[in-house]
N, C-alpha and C. Protein backbone atom coordinates (compact mmCIF):
# COMPACT_ATOMS: atom_id res chain seq x y z
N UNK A 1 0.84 -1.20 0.00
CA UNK A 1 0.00 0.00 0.00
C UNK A 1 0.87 1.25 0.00
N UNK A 2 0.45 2.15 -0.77
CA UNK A 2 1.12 3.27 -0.69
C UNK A 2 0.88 4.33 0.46
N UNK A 3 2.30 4.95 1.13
CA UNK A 3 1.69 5.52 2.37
C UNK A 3 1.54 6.82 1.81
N UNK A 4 0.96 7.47 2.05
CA UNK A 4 0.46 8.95 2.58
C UNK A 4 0.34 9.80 3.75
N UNK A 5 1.19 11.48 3.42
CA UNK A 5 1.40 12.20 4.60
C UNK A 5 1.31 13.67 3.92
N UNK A 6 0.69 14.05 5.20
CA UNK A 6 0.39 15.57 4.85
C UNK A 6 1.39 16.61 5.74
N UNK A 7 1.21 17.45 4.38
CA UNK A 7 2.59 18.44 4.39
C UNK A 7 1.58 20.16 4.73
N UNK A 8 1.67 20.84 5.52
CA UNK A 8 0.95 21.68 5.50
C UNK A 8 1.99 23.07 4.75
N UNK A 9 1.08 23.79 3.92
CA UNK A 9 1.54 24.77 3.04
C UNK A 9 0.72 25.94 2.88
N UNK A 10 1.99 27.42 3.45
CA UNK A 10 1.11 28.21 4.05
C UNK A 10 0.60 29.14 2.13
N UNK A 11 -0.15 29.63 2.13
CA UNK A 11 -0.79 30.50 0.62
C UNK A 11 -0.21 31.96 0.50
N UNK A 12 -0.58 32.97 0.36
CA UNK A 12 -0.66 33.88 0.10
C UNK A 12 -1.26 34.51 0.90
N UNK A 13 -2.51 34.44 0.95
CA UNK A 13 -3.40 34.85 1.88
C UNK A 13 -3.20 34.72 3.66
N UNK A 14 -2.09 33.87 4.19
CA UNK A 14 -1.84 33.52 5.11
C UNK A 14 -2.82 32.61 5.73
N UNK A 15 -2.93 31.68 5.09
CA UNK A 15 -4.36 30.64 4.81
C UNK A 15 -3.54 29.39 4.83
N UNK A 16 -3.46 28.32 6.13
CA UNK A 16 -2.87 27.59 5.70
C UNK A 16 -4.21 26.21 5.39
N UNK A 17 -3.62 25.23 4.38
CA UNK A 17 -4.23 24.25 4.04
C UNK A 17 -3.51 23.11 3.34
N UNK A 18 -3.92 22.10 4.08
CA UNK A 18 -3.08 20.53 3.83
C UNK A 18 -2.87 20.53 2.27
N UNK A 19 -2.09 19.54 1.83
CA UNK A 19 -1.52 19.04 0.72
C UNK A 19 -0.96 17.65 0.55
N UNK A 20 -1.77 16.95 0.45
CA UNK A 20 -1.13 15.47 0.03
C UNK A 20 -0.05 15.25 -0.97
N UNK A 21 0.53 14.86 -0.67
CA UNK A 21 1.35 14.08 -1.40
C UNK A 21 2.13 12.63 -0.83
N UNK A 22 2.31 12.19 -2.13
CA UNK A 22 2.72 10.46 -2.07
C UNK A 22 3.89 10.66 -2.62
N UNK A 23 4.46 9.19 -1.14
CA UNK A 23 5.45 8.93 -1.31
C UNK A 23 5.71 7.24 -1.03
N UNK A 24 5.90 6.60 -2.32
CA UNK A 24 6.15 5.45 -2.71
C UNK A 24 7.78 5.02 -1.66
N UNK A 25 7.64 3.89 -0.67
CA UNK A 25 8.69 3.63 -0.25
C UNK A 25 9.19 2.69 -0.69
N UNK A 26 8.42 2.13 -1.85
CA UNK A 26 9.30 0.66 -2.72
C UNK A 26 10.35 0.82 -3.02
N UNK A 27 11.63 -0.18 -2.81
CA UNK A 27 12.98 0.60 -3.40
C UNK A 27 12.97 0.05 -5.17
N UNK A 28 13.51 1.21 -5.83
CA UNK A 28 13.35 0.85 -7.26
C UNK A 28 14.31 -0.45 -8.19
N UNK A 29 13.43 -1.20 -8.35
CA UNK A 29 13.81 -2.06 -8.91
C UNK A 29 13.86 -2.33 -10.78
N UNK A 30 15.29 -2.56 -11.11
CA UNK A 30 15.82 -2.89 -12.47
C UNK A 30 14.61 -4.18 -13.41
N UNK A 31 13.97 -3.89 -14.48
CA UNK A 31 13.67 -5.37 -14.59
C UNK A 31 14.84 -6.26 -14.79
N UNK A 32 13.85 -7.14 -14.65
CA UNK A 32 15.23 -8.54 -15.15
C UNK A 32 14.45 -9.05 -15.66
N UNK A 33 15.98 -9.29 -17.20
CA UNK A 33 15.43 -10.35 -17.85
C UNK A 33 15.41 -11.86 -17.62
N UNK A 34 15.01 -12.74 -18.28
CA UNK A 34 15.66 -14.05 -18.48
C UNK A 34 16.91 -14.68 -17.99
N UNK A 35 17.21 -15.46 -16.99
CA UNK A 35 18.42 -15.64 -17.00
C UNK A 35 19.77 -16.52 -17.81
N UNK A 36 20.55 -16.39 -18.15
CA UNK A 36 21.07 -16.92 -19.35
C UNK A 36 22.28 -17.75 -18.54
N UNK A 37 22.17 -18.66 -19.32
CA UNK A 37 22.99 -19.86 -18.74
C UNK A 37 24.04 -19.81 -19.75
N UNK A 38 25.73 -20.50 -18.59
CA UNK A 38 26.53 -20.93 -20.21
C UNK A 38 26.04 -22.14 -20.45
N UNK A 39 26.29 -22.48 -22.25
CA UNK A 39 26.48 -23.97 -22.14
C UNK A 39 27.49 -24.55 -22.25
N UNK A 40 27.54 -25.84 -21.82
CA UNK A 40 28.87 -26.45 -21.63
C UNK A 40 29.27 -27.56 -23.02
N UNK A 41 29.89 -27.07 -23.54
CA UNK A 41 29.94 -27.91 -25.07
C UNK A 41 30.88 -29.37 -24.86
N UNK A 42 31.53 -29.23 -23.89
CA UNK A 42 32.27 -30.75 -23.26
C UNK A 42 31.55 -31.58 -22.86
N UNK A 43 31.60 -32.93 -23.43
CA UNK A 43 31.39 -34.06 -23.57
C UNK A 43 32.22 -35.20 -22.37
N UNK A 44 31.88 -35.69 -21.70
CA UNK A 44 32.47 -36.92 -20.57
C UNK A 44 32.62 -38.36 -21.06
N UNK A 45 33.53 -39.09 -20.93
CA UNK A 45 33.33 -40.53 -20.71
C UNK A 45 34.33 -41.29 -19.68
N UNK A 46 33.18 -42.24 -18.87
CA UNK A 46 34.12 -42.54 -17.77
C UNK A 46 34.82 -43.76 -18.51
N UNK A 47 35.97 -43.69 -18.45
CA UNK A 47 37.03 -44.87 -18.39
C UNK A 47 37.30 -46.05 -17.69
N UNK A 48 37.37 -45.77 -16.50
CA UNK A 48 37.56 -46.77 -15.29
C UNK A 48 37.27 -45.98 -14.25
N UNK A 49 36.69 -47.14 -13.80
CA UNK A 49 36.31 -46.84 -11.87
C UNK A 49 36.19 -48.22 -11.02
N UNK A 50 37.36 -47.59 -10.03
CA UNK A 50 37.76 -49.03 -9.38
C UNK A 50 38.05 -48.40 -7.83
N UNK A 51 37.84 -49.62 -7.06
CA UNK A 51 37.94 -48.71 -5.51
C UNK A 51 39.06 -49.47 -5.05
N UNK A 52 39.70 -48.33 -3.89
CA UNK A 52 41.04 -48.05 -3.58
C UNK A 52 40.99 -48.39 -1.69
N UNK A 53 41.91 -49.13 -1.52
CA UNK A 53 42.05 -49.67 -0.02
C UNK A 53 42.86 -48.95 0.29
N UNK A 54 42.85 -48.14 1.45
CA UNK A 54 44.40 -47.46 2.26
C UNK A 54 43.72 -48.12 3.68
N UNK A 55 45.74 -49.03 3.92
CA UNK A 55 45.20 -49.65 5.36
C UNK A 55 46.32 -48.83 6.13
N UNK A 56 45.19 -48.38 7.78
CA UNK A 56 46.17 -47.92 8.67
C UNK A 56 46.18 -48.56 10.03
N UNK A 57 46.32 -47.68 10.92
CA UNK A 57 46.11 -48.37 12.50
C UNK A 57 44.65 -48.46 12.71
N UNK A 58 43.62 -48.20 12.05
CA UNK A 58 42.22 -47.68 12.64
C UNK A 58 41.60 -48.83 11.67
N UNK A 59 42.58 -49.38 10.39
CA UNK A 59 41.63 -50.42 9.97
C UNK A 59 41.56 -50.07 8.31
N UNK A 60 40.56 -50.62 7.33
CA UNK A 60 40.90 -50.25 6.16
C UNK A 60 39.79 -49.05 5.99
N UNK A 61 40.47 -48.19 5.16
CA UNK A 61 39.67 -47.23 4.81
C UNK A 61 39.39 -47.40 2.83
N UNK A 62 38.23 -47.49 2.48
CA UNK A 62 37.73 -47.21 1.24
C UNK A 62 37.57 -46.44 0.37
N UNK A 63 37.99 -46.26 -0.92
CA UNK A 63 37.84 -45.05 -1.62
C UNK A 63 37.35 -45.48 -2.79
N UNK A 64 37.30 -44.71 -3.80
CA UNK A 64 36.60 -44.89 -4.96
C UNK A 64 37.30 -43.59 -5.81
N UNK A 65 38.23 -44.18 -7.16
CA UNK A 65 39.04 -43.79 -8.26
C UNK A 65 38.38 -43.61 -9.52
N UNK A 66 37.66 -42.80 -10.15
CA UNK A 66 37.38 -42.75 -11.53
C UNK A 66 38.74 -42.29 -12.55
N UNK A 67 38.05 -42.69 -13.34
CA UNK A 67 39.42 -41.77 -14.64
C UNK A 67 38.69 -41.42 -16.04
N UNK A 68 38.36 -40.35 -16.22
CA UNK A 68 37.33 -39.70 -16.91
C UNK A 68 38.42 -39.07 -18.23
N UNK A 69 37.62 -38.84 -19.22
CA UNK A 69 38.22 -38.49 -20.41
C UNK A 69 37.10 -36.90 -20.87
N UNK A 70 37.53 -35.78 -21.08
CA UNK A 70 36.45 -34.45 -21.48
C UNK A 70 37.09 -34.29 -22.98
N UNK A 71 35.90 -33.85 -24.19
CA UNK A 71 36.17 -33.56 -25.03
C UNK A 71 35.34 -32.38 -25.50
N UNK A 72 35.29 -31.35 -26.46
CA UNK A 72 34.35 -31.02 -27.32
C UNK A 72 34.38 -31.02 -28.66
N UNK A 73 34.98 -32.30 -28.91
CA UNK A 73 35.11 -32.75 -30.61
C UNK A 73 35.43 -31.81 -31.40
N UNK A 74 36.08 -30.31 -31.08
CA UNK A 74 36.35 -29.77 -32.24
C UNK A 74 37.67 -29.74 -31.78
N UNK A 75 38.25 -30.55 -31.38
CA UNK A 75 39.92 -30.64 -30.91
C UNK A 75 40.54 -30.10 -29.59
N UNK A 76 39.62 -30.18 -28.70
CA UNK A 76 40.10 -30.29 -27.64
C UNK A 76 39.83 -31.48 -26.52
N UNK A 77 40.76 -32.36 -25.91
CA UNK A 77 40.78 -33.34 -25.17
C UNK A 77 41.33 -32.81 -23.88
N UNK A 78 40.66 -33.67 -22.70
CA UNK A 78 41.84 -33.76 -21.53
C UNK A 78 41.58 -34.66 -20.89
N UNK A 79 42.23 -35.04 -20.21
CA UNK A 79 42.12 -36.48 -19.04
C UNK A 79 42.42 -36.52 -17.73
N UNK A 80 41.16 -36.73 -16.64
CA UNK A 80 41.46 -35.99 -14.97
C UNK A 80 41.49 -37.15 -14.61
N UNK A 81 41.68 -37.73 -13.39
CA UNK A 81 41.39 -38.72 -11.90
C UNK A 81 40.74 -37.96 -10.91
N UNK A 82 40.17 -38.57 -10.05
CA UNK A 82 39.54 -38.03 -9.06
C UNK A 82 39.31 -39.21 -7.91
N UNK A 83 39.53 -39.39 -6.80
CA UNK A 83 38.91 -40.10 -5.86
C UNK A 83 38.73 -39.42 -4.40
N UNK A 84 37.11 -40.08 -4.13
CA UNK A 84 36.18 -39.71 -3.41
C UNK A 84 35.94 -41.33 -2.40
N UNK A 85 34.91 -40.52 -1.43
CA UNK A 85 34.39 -41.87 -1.03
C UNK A 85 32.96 -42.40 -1.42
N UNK A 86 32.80 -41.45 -2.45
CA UNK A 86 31.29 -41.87 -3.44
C UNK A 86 31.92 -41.85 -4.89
N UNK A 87 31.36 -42.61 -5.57
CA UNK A 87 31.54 -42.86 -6.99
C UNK A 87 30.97 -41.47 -7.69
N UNK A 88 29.85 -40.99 -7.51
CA UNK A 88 29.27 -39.72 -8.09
C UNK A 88 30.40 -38.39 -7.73
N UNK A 89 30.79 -38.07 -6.54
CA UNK A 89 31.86 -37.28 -6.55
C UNK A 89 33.13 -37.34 -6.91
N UNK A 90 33.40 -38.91 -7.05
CA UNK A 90 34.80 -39.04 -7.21
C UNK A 90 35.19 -38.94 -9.16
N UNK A 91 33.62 -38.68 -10.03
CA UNK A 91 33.80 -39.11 -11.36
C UNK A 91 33.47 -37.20 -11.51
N UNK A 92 32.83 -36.45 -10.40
CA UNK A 92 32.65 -35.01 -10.63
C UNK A 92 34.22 -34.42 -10.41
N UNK A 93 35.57 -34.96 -9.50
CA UNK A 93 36.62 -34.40 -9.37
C UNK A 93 37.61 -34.59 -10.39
N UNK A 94 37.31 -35.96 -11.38
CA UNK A 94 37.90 -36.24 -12.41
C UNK A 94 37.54 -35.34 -13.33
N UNK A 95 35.81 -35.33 -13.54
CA UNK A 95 36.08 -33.79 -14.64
C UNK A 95 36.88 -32.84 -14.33
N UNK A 96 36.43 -32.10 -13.17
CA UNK A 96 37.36 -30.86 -13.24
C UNK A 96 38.88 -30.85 -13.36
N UNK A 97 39.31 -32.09 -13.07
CA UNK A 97 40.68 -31.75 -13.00
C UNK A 97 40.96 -31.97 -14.98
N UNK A 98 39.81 -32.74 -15.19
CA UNK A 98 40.02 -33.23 -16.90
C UNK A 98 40.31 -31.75 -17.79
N UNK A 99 39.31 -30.75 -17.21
CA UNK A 99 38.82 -29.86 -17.85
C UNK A 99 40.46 -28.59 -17.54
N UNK A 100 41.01 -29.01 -16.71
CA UNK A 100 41.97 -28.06 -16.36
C UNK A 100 43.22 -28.80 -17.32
N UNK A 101 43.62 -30.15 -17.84
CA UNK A 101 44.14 -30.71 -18.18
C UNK A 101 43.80 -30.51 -20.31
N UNK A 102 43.20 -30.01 -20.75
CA UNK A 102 42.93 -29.17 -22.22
C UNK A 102 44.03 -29.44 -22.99
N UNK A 103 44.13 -29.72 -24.05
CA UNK A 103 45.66 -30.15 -25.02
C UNK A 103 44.22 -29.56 -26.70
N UNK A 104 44.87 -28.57 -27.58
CA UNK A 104 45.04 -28.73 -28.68
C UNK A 104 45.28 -29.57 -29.76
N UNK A 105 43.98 -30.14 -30.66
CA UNK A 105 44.91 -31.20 -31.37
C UNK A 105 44.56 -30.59 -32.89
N UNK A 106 45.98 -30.78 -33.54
CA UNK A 106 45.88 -30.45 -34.98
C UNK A 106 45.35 -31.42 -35.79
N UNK A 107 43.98 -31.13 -36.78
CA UNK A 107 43.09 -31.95 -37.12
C UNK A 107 43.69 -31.45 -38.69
N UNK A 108 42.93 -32.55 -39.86
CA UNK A 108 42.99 -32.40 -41.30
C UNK A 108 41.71 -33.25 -41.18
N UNK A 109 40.46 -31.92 -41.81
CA UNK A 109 39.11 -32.91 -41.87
C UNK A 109 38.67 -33.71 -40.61
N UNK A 110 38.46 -35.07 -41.36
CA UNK A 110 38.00 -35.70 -40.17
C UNK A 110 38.85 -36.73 -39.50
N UNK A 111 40.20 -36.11 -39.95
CA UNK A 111 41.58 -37.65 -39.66
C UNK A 111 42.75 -36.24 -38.92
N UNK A 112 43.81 -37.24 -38.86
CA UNK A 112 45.19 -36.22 -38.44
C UNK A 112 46.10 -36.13 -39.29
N UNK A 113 47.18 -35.00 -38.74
CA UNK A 113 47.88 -34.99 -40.24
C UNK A 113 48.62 -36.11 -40.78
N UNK A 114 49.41 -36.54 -39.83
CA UNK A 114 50.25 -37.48 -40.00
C UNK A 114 50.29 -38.82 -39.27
N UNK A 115 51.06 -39.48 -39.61
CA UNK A 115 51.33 -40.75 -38.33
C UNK A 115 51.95 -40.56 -37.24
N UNK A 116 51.70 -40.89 -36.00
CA UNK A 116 53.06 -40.59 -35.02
C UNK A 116 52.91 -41.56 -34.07
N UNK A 117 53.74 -42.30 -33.12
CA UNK A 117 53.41 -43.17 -32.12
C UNK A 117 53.45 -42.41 -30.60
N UNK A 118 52.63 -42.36 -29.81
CA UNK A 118 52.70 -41.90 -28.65
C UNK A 118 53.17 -42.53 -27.76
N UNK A 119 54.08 -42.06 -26.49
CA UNK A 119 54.51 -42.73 -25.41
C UNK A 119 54.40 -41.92 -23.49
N UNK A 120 54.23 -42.71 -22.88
CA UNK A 120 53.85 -42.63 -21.90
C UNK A 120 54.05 -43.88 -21.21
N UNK A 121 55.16 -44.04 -20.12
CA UNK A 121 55.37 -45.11 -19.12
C UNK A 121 55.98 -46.17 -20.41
N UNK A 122 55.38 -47.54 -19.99
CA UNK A 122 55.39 -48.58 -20.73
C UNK A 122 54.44 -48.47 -21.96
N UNK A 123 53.58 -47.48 -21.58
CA UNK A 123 52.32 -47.32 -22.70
C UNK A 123 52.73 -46.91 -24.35
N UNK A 124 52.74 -47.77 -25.44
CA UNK A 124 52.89 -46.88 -26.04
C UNK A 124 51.53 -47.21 -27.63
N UNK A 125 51.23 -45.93 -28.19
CA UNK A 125 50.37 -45.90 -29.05
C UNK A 125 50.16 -45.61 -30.76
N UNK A 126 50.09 -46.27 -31.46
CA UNK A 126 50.38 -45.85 -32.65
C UNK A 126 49.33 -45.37 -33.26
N UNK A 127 49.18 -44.37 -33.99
CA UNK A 127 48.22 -43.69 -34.43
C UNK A 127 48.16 -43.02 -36.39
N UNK A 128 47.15 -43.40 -36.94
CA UNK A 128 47.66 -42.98 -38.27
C UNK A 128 46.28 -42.76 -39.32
N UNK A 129 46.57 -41.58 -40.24
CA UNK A 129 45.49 -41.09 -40.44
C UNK A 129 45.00 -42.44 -41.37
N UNK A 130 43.30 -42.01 -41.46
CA UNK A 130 42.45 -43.22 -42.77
C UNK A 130 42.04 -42.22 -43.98
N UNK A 131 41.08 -42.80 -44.63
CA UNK A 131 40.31 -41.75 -45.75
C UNK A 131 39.14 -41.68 -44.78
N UNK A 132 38.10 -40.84 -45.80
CA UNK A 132 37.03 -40.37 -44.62
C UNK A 132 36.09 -41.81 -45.44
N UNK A 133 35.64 -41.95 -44.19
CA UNK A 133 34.34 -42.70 -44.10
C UNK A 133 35.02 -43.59 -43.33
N UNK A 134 36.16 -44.06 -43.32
CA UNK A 134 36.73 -45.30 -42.69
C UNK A 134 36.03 -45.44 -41.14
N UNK A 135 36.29 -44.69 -40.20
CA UNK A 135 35.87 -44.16 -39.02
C UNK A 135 36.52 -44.85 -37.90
N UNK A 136 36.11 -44.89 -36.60
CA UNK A 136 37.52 -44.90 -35.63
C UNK A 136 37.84 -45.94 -35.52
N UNK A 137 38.78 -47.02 -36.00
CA UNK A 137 39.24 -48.42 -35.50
C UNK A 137 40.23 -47.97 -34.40
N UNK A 138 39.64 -48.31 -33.32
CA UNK A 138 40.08 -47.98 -32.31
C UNK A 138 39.97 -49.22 -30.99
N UNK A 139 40.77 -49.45 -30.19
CA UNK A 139 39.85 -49.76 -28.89
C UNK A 139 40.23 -49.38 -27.82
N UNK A 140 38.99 -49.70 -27.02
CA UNK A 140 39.68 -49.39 -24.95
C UNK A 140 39.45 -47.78 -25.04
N UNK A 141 40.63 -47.29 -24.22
CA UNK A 141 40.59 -46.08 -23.70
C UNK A 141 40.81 -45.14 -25.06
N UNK A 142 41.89 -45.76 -25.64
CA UNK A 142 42.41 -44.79 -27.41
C UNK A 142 40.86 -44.35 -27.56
N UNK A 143 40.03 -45.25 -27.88
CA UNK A 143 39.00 -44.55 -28.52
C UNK A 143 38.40 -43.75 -28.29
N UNK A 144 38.17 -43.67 -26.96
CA UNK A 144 37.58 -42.43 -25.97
C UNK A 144 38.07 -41.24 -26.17
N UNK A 145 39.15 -41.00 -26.12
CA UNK A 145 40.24 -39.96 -26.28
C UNK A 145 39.97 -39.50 -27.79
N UNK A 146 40.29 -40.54 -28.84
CA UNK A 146 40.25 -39.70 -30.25
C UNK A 146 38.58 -39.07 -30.52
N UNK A 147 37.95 -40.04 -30.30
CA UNK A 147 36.23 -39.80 -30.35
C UNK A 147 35.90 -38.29 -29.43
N UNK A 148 36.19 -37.99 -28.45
CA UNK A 148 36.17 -37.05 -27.71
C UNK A 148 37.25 -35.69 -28.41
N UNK A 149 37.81 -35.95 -29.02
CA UNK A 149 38.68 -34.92 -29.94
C UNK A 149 38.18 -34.79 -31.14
N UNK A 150 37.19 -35.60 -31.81
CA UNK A 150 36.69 -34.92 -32.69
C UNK A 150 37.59 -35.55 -34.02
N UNK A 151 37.92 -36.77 -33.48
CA UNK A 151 38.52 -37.15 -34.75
C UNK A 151 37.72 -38.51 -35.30
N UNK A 152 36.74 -38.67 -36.62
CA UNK A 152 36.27 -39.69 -36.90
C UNK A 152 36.56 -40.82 -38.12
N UNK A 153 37.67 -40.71 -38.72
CA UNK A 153 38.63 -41.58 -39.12
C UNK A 153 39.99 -41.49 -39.11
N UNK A 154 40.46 -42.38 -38.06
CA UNK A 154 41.72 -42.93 -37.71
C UNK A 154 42.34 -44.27 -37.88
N UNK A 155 42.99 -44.69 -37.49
CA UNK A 155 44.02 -45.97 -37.22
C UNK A 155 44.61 -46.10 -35.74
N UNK A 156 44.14 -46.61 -34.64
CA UNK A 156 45.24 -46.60 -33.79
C UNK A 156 45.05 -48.02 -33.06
N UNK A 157 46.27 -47.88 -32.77
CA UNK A 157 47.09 -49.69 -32.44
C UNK A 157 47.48 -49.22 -30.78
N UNK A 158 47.51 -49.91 -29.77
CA UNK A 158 48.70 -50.17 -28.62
C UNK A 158 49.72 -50.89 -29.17
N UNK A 159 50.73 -50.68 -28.66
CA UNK A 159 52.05 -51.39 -29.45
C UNK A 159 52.71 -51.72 -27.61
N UNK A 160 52.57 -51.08 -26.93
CA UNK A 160 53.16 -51.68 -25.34
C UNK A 160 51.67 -52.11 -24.47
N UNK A 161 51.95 -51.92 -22.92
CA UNK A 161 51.39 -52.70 -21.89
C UNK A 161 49.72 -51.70 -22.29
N UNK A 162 49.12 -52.32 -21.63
CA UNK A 162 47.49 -52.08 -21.76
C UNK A 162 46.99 -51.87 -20.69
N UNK A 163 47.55 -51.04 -19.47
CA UNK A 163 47.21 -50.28 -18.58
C UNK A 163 46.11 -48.81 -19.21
N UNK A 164 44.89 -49.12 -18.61
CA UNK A 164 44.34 -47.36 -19.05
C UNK A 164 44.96 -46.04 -18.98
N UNK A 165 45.17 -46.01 -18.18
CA UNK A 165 46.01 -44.53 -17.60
C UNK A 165 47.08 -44.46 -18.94
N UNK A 166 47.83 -45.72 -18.50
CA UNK A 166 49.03 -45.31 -19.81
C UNK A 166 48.04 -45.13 -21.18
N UNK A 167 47.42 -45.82 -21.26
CA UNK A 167 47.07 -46.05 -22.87
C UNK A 167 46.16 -44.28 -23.33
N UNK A 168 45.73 -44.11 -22.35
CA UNK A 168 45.14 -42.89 -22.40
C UNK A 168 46.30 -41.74 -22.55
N UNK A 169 47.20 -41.54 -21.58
CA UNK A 169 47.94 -40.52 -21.47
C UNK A 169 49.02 -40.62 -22.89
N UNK A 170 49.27 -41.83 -23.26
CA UNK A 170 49.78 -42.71 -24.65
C UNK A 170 49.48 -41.79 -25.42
N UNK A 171 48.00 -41.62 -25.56
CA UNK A 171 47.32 -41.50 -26.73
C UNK A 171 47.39 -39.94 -26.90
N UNK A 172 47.23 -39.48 -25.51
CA UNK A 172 47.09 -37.53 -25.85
C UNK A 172 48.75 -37.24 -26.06
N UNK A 173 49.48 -38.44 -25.88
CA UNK A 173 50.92 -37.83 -26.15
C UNK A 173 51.09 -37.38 -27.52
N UNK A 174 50.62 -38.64 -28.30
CA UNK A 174 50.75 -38.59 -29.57
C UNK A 174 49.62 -36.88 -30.55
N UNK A 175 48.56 -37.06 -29.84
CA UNK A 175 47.71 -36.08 -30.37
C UNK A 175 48.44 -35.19 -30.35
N UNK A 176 49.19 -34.80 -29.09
CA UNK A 176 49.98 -33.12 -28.56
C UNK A 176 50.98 -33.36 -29.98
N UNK A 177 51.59 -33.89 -30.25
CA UNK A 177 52.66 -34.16 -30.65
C UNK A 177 52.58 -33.65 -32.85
N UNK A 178 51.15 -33.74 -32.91
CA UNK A 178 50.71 -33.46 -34.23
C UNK A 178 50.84 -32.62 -34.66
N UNK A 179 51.56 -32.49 -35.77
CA UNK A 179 51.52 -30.88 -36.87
C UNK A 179 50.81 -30.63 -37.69
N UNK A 180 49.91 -29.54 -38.22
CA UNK A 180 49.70 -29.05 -39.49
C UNK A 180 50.68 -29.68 -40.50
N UNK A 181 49.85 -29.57 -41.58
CA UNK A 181 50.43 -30.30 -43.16
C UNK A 181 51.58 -29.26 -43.36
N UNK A 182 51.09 -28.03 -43.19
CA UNK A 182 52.17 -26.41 -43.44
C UNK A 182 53.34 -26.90 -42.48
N UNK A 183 53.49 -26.96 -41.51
CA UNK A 183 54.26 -26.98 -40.56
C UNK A 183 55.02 -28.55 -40.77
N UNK A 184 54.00 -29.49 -40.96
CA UNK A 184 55.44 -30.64 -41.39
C UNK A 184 56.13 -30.48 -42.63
N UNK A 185 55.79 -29.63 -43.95
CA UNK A 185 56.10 -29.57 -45.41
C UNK A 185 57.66 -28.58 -44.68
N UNK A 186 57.51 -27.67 -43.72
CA UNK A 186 58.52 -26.63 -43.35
C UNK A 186 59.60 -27.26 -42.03
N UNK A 187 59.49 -28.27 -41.73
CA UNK A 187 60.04 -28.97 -41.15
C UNK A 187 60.82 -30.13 -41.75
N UNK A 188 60.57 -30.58 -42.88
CA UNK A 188 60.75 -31.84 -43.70
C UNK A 188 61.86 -31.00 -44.80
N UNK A 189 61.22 -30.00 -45.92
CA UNK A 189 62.37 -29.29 -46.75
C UNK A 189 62.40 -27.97 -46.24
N UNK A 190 62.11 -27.59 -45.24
CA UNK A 190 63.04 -26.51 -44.52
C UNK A 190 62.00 -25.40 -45.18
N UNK A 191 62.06 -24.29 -44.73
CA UNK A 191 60.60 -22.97 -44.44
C UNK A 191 61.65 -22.49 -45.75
N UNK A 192 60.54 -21.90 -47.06
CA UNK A 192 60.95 -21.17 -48.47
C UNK A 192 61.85 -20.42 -47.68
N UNK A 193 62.63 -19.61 -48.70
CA UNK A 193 63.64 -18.63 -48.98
C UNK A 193 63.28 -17.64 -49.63
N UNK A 194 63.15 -16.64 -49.09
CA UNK A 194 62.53 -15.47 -49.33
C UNK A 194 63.39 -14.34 -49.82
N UNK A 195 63.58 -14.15 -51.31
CA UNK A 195 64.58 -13.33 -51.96
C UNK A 195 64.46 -11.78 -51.45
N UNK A 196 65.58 -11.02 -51.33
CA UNK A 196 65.86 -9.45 -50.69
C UNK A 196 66.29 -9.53 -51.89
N UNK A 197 65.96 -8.24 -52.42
CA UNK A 197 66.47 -7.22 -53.67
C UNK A 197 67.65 -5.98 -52.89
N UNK A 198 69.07 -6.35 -53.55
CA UNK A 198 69.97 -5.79 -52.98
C UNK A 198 69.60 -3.76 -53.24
N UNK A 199 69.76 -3.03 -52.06
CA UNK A 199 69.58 -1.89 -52.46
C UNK A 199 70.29 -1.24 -53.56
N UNK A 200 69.95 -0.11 -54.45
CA UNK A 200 69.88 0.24 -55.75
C UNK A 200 71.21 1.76 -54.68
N UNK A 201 72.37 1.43 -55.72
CA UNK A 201 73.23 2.92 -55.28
C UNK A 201 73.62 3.82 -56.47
N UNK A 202 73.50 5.15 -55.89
CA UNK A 202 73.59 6.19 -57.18
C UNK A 202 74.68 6.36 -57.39
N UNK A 203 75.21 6.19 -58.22
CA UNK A 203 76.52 6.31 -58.64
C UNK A 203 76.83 8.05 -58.71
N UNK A 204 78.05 8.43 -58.51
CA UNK A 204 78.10 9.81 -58.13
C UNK A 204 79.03 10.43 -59.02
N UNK A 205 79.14 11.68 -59.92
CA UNK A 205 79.55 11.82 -61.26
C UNK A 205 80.92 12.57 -60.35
C-alpha cells in the first residue's frame, strides 16, 4: 500500500491548508530479464572406476578412483582422476581436473595430419590417419580420447602394456605431438627462402 502524509503549506493569503502528497517507499527495482545460462559444449566418458584400499592403524579405509576423459570434438581433449568416497563425486573431481588438463589437437578434416606413435610409461600408441568414411578403429581407452577430440577416421594400435592410464595418457601424447600439413612440409624441406632485392646505389659523377 502506498503511504500517505500531509505536508501543511502556508498560501498567500496567510491561509494555511493541507496538501497530500505520495510517497512510494518501494525501493526501485531494475527489470530482469531471463536468465542466461553458459552452455557447456564438453562431452564426458568414464574410463575406469575401481575402488582403492588405504590400510592404517584404525583399519581399512575405502575409496573410490574414476578416470574420466572431457572432449568437445572440435579438438580439444583432456584427461582428470579423481577419488572420493562416493563414486558420483569421485567421477565429478575427475572432470574438473580433466577440464583443467585441455591439449590442442591439430586436425585435417575428419583424420590427423600425419602418423606418429605416442609414449607414456610402458604405454605406447600408434596412431595414423584413414580416408574419410573409414571411421575410428580404435579400442579401450584410445578410442575415448580420439572420439572425444573430434577425430572420426583414424588408425590406432597399442604397441606396449594395456594399462588405461598409460594407454590414455599414450594416446594424448601422440595427439599433442601433431603438426599441421604447413608446418610438417617446413620442417621436412626446410621454411621457403625469401629473396631481398639488394639496395639500388647512385653512382656519383
Amino acid at each position: 500500500m502506498e503511504n500517505k502524509t500531509e505536508v501543511v503549506v502556508e498560501n498567500a493569503n496567510n491561509q494555511t491548508q493541507p496538501e497530500r502528497r505520495k510517497f512510494d517507499r518501494k525501493p526501485n527495482r531494475r527489470p530482469q530479464g531471463p536468465k542466461q545460462f553458459q552452455k557447456d559444449d564438453f562431452e564426458e566418458k568414464v574410463v575406469t572406476i575401481r575402488r582403492v584400499t588405504k590400510v592404517t592403524k584404525g583399519g581399512r579405509h575405502f575409496r573410490f578412483a574414476a578416470v574420466v576423459v572431457v572432449g568437445d570434438k572440435k579438438g580439444q581433449v583432456g584427461l582428470g582422476t579423481g577419488k572420493a568416497n562416493e563414486v558420483p563425486e569421485a567421477i565429478k573431481k575427475a572432470v574438473k581436473e580433466a577440464k583443467k588438463n585441455l591439449i590442442r589437437v591439430s586436425l585435417r578434416g575428419t583424420t590427423v595430419p600425419h602418423e606418429v606413435i605416442g609414449h607414456f610409461g610402458a604405454g605406447q600408441v600408434l596412431i595414423k590417419p584413414a580416408k574419410p568414411g573409414t571411421g575410428v578403429i580404435a579400442g579401450g581407452p584410445a578410442r575415448a580420447v580420439i572420439e572425444l577430440a573430434g577425430i572420426s577416421d583414424v588408425y590406432a594400435k597399442s604397441l606396449g602394456r594395456n594399462n588405461p592410464i598409460n594407454m590414455i595418457r599414450a594416446t594424448i601424447d601422440g595427439l599433442s605431438s601433431m603438426h599441421t600439413a604447413k608446418k610438417v612440409r617446413d620442417l621436412r624441406f626446410g621454411k621457403p627462402v625469401v629473396k631481398t632485392e639488394k639496395p639500388k646505389v647512385e653512382e656519383t659523377k
